[in-house]
N, C-alpha and C. Protein backbone atom coordinates (compact mmCIF):
# COMPACT_ATOMS: atom_id res chain seq x y z
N UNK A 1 0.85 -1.19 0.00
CA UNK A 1 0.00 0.00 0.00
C UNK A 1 0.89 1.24 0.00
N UNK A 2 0.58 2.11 -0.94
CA UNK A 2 1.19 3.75 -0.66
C UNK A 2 0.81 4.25 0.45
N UNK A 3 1.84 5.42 0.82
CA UNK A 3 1.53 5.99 1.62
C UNK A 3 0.21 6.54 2.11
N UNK A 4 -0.44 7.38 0.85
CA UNK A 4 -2.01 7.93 1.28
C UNK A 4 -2.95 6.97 1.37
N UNK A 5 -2.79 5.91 0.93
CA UNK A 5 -4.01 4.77 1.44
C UNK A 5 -3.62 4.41 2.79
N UNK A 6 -2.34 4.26 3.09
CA UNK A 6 -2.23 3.80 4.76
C UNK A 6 -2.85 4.80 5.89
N UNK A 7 -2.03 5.97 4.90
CA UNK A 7 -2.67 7.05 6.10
C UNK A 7 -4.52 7.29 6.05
N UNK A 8 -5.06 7.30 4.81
CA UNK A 8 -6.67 6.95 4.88
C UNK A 8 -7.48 6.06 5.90
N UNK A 9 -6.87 4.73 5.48
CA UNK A 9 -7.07 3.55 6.90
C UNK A 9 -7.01 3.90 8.13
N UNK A 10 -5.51 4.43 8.03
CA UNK A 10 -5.30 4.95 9.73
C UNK A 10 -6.25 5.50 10.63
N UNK A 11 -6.41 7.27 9.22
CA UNK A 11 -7.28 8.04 9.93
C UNK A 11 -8.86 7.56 9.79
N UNK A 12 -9.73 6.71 9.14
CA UNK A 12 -10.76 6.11 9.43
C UNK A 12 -11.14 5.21 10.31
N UNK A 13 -9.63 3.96 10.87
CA UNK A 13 -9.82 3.61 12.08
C UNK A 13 -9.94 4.77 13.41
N UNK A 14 -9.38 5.96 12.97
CA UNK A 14 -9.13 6.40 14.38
C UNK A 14 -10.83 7.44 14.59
N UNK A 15 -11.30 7.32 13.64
CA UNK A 15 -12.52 8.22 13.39
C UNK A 15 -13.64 7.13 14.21
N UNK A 16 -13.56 5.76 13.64
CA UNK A 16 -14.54 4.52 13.33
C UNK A 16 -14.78 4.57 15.59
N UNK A 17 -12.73 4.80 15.76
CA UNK A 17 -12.31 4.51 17.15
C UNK A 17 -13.49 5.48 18.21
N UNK A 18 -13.10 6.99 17.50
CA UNK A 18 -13.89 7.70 18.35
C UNK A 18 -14.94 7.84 18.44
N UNK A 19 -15.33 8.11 16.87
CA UNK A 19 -17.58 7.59 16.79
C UNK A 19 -17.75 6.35 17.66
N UNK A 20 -17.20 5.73 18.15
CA UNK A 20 -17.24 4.46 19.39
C UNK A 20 -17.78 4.88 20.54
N UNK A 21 -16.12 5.46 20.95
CA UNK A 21 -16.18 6.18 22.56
C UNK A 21 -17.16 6.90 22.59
N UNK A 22 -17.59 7.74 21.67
CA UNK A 22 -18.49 9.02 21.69
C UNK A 22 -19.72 8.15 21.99
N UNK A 23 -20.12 7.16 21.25
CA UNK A 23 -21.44 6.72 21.59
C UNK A 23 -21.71 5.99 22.90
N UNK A 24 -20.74 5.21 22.96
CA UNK A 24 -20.40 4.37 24.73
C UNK A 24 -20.74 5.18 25.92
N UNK A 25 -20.15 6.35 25.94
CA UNK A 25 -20.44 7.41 26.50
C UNK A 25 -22.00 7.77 26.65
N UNK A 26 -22.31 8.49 25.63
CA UNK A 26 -23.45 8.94 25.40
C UNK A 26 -24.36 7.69 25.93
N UNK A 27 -24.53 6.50 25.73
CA UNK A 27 -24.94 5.22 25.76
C UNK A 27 -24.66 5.08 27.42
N UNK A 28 -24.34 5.83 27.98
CA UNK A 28 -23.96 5.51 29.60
C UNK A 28 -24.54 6.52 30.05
N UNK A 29 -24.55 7.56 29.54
CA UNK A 29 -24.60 8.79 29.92
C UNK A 29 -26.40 8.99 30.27
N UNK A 30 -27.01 8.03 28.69
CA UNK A 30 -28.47 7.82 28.81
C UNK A 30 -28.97 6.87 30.12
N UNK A 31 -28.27 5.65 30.03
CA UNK A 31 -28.54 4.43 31.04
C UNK A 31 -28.89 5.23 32.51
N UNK A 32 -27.70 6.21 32.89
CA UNK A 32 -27.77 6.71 33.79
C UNK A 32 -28.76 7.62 34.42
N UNK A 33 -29.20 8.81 33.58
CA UNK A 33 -30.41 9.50 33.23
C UNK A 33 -31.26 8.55 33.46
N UNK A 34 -31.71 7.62 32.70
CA UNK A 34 -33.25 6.46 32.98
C UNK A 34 -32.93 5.63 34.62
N UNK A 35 -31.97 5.29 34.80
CA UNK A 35 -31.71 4.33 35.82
C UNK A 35 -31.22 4.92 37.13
N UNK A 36 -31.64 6.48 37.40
CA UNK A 36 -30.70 7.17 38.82
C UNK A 36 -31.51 6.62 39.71
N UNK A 37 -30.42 6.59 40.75
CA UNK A 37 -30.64 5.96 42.12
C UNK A 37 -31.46 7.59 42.67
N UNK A 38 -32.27 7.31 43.60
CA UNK A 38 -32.92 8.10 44.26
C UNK A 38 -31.59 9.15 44.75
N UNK A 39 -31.80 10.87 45.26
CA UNK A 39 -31.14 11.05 45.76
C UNK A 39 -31.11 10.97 47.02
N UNK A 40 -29.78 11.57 47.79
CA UNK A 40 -30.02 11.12 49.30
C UNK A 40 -31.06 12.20 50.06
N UNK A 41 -31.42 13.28 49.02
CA UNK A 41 -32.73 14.35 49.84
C UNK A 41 -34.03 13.69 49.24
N UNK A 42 -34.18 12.80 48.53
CA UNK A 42 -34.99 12.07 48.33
C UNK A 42 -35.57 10.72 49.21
N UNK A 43 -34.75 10.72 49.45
CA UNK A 43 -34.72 9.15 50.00
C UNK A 43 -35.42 9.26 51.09
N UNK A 44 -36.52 8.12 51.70
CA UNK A 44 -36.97 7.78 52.55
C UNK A 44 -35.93 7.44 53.50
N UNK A 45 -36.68 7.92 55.24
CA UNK A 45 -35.75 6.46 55.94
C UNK A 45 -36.57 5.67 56.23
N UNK A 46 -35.67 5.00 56.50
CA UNK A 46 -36.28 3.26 57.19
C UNK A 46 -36.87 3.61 58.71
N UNK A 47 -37.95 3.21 58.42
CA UNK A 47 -38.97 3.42 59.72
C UNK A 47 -38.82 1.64 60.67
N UNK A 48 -38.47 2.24 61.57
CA UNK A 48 -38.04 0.93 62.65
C UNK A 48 -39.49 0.94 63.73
């Protein structure tokens, strides 16, 4: 391979890499939003 096709590959793995992280993120970022734990001024106590 020439040079500008290696470097093409390169920089599309490293694009393919970050459109990844970016979504993983975002993809956690949602989970978290839908799935929060109560806060602690929220929270009931335990009635004994």
């Amino acid at each position: 391979m020439n040079h500008v096709v290696l470097h093409d590959v390169r920089a599309g793995f490293f694009l393919m890499v970050g459109l990844t992280m970016l979504a993983f993120i975002c993809a956690i970022a949602a989970l978290s939003t839908v799935m929060h734990p109560p806060r602690w001024a929220d929270r009931k106590l335990a009635q004994f």
